[in-house]
PDB file of N, CA and C in Angstrom:
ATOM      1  N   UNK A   1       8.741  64.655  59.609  1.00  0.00           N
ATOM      2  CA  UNK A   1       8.440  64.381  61.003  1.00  0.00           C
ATOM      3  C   UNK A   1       6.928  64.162  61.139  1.00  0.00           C
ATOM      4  N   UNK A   2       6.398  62.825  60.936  1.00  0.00           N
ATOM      5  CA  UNK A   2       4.811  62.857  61.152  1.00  0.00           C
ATOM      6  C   UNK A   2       4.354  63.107  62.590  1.00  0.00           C
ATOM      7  N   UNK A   3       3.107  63.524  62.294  1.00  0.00           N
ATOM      8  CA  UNK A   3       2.970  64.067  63.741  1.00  0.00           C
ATOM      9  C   UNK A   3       1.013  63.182  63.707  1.00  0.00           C
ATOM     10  N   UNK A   4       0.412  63.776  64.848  1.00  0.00           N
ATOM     11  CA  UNK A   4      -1.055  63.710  65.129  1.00  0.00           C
ATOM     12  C   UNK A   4      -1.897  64.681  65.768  1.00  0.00           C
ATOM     13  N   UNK A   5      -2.795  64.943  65.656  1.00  0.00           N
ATOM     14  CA  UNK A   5      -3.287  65.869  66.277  1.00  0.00           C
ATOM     15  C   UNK A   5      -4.751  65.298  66.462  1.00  0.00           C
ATOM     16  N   UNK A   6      -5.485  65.985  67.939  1.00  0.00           N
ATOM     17  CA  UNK A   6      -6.800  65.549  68.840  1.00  0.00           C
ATOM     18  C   UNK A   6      -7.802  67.123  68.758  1.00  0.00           C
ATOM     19  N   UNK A   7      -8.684  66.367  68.038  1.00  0.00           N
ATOM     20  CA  UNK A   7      -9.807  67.691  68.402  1.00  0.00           C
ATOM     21  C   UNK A   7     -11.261  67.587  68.701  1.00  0.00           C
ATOM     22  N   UNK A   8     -11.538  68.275  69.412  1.00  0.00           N
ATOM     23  CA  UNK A   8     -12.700  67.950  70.651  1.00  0.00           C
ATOM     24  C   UNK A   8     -14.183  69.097  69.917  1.00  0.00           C
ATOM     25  N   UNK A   9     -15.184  68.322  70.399  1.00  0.00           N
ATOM     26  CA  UNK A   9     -16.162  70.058  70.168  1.00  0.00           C
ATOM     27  C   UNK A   9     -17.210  69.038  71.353  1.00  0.00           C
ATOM     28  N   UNK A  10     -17.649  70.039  71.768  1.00  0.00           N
ATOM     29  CA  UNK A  10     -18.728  69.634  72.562  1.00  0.00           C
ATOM     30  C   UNK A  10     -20.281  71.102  72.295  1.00  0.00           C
ATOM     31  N   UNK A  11     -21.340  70.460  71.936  1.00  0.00           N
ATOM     32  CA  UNK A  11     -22.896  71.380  71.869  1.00  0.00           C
ATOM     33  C   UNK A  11     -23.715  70.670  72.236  1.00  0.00           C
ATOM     34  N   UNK A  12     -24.463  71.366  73.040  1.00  0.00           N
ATOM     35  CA  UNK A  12     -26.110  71.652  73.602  1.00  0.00           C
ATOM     36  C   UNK A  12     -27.002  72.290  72.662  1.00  0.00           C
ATOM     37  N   UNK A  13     -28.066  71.759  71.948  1.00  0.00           N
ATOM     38  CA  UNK A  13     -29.306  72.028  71.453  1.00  0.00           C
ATOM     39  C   UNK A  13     -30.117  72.708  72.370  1.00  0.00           C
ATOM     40  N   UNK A  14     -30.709  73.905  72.433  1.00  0.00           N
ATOM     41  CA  UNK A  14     -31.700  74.781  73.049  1.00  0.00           C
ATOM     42  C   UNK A  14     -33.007  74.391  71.303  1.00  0.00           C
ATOM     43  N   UNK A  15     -34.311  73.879  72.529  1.00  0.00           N
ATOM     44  CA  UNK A  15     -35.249  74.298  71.496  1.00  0.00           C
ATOM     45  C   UNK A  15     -36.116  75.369  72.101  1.00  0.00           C
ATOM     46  N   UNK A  16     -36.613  76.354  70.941  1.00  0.00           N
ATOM     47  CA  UNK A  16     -37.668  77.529  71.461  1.00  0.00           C
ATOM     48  C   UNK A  16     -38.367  77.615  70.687  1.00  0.00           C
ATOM     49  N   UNK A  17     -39.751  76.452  70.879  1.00  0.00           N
ATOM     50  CA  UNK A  17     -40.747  76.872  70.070  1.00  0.00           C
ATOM     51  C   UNK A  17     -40.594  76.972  68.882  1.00  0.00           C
ATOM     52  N   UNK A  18     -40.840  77.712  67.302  1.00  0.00           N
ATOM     53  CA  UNK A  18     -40.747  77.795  66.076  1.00  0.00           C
ATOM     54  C   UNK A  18     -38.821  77.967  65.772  1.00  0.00           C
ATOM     55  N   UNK A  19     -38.180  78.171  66.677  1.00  0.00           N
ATOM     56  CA  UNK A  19     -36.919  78.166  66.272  1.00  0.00           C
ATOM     57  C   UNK A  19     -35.582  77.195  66.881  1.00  0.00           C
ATOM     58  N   UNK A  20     -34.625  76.929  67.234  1.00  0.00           N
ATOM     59  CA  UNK A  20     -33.885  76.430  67.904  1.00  0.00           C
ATOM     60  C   UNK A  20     -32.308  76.920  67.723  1.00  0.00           C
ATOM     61  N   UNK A  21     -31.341  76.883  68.633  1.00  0.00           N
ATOM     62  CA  UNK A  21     -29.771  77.126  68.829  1.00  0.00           C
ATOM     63  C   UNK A  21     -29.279  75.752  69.231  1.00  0.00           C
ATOM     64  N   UNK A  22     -28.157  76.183  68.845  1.00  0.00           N
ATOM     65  CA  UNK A  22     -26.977  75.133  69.112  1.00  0.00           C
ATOM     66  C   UNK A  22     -25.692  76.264  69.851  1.00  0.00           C
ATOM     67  N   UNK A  23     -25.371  75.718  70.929  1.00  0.00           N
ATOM     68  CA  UNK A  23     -24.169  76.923  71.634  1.00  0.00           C
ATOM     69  C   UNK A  23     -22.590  75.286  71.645  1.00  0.00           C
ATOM     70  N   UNK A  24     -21.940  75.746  71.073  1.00  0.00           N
ATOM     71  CA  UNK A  24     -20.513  74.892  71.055  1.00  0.00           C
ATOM     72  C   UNK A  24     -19.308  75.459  71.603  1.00  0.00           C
ATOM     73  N   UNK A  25     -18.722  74.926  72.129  1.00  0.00           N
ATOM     74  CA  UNK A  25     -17.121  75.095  72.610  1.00  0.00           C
ATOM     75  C   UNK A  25     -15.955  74.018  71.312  1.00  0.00           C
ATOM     76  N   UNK A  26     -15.237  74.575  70.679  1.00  0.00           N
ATOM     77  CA  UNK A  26     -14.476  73.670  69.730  1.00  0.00           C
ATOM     78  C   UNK A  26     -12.825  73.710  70.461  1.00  0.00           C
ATOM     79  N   UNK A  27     -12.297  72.972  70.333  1.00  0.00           N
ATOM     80  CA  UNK A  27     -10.466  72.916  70.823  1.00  0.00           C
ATOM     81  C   UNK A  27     -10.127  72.270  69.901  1.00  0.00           C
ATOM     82  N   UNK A  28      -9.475  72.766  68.734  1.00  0.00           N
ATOM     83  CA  UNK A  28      -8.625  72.053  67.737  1.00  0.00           C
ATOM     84  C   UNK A  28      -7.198  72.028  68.559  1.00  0.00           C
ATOM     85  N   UNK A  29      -6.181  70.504  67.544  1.00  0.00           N
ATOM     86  CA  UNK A  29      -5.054  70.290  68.559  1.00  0.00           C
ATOM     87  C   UNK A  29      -4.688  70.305  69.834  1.00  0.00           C
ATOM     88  N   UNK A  30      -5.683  69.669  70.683  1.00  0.00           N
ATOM     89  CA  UNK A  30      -5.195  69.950  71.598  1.00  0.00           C
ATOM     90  C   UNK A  30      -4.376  69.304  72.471  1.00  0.00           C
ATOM     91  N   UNK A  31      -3.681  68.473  71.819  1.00  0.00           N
ATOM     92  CA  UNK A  31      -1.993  68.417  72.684  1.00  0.00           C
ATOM     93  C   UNK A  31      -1.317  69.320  72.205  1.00  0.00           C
ATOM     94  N   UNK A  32      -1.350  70.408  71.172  1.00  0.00           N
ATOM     95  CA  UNK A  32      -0.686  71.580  70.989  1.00  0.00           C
ATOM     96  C   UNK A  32       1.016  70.885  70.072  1.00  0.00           C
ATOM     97  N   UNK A  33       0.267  70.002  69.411  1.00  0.00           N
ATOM     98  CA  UNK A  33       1.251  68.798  68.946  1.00  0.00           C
ATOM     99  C   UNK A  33       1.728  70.020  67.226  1.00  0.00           C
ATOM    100  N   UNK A  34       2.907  70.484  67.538  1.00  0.00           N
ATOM    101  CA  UNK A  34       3.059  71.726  66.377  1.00  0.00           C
ATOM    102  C   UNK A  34       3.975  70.829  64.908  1.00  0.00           C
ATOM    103  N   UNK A  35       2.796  70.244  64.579  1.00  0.00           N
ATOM    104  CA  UNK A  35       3.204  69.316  62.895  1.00  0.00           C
ATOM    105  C   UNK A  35       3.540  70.622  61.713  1.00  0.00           C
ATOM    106  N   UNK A  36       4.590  70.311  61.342  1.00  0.00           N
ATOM    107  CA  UNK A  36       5.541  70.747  59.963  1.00  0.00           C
ATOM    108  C   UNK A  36       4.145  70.714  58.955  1.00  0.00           C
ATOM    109  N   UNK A  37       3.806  72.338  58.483  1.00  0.00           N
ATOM    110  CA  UNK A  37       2.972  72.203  57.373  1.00  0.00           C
ATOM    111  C   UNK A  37       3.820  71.583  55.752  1.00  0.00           C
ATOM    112  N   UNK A  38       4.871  72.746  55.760  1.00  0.00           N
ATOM    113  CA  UNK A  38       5.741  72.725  54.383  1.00  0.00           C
ATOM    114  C   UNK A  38       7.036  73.318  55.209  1.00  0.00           C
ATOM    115  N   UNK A  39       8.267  72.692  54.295  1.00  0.00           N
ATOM    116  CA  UNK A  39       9.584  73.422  54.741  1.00  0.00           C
ATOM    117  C   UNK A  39       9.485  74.630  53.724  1.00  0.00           C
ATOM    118  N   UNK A  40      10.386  75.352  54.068  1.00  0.00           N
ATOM    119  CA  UNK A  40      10.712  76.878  53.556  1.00  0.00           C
ATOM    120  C   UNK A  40      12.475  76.876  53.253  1.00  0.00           C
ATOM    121  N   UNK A  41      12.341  77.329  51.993  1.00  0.00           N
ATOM    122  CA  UNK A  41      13.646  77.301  51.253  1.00  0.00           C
ATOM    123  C   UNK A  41      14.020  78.325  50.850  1.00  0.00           C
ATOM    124  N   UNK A  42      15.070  79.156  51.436  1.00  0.00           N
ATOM    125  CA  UNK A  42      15.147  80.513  51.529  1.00  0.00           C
ATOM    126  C   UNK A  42      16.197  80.885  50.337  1.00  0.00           C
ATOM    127  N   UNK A  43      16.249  81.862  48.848  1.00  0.00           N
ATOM    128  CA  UNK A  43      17.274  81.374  48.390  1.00  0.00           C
ATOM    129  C   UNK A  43      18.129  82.232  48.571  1.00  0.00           C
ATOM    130  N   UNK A  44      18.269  83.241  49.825  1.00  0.00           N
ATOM    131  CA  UNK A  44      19.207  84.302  50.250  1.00  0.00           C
ATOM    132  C   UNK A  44      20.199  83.547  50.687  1.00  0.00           C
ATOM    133  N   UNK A  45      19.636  82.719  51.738  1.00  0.00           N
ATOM    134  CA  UNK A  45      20.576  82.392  52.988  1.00  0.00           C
ATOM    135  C   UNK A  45      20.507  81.375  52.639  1.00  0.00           C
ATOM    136  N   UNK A  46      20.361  80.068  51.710  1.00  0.00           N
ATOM    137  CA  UNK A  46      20.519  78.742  51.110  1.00  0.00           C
ATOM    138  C   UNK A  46      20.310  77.982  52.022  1.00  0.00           C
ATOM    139  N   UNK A  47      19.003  78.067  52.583  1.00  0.00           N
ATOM    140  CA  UNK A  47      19.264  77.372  53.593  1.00  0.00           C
ATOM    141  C   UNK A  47      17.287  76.660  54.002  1.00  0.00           C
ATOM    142  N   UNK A  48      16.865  75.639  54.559  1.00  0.00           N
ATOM    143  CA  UNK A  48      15.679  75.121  54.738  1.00  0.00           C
ATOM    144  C   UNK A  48      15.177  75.138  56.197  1.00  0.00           C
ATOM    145  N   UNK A  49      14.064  75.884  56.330  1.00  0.00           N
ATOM    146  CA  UNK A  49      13.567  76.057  57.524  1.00  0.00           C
ATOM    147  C   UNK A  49      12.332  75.081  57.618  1.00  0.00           C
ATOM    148  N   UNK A  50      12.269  74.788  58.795  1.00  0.00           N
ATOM    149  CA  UNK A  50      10.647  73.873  59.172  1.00  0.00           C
ATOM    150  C   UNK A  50      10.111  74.827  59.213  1.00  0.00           C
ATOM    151  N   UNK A  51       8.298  75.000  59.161  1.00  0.00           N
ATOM    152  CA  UNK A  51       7.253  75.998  59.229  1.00  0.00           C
ATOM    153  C   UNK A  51       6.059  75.075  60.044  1.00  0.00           C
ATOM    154  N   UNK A  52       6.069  75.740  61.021  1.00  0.00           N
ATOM    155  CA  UNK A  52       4.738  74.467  61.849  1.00  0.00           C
ATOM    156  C   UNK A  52       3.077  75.503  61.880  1.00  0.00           C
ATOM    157  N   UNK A  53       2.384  74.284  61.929  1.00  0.00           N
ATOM    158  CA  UNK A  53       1.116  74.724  61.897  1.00  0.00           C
ATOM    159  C   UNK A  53       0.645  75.211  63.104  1.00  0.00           C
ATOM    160  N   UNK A  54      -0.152  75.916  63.200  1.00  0.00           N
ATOM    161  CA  UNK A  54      -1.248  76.210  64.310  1.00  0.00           C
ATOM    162  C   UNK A  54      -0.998  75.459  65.745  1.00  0.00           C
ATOM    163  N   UNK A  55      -0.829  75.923  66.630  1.00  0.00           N
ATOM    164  CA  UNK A  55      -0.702  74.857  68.040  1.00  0.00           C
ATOM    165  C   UNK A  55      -2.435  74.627  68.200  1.00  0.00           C
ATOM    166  N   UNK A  56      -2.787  75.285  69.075  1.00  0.00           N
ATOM    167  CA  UNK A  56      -3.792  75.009  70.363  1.00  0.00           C
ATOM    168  C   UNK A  56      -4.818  76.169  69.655  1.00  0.00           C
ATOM    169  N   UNK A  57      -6.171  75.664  69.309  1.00  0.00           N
ATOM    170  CA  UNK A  57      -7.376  76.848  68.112  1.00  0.00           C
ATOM    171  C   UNK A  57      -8.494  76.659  68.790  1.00  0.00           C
ATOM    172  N   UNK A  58      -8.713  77.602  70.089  1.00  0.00           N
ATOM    173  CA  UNK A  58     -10.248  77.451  70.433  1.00  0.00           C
ATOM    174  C   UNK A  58     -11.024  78.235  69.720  1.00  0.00           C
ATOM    175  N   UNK A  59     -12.297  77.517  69.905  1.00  0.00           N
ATOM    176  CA  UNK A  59     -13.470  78.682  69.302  1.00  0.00           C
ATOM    177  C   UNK A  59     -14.781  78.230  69.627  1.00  0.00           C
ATOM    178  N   UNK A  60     -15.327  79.371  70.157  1.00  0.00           N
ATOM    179  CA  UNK A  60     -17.055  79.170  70.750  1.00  0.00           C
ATOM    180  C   UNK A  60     -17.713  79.595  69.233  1.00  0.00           C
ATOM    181  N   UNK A  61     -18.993  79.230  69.531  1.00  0.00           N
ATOM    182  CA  UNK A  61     -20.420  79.910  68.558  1.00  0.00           C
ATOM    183  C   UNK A  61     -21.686  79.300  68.774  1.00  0.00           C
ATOM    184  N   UNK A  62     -22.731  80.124  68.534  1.00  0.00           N
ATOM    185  CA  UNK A  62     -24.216  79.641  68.515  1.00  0.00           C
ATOM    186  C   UNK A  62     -24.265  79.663  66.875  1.00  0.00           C
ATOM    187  N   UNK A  63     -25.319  78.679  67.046  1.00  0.00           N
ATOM    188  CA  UNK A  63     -26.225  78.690  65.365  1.00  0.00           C
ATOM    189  C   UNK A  63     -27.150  78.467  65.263  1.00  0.00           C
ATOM    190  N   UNK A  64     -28.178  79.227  65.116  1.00  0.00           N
ATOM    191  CA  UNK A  64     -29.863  79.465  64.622  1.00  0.00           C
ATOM    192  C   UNK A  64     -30.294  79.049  63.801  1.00  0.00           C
ATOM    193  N   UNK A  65     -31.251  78.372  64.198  1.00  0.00           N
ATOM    194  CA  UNK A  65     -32.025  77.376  63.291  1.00  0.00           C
ATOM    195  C   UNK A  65     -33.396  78.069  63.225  1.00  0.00           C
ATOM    196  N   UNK A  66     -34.452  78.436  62.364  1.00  0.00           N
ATOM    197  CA  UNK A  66     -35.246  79.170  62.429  1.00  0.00           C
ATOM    198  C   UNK A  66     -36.444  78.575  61.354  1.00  0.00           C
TER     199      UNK A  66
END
């Protein structure tokens, strides 16, 4: 089942003098589009399951530049 996935980041540069930051907002997937990493083959129950990846992965951070 191919799938696609959209990911965004948006940062602002702060400079201060001898050093500088970067502050980011990241949104991986975000149509929350849940793509099949690997199937799973169980050999109890003989049987193949889909396994989906990650939906919707925010994440903030600063990074110092010095």
């Amino acid at each position: 089942n191919p799938g696609h996935h959209l990911d965004i980041r948006i940062d602002r540069r702060f400079d201060f003098g001898g050093w500088a930051m970067i502050a980011y907002v990241d949104i991986q997937n975000i149509y929350n589009n849940l793509i099949q990493i690997r199937p799973r083959y169980d050999f109890w129950e003989k049987e193949i399951t889909d396994r989906a990846g990650l939906g919707i992965l925010p994440s903030i951070g600063l990074r110092v530049f010095f």
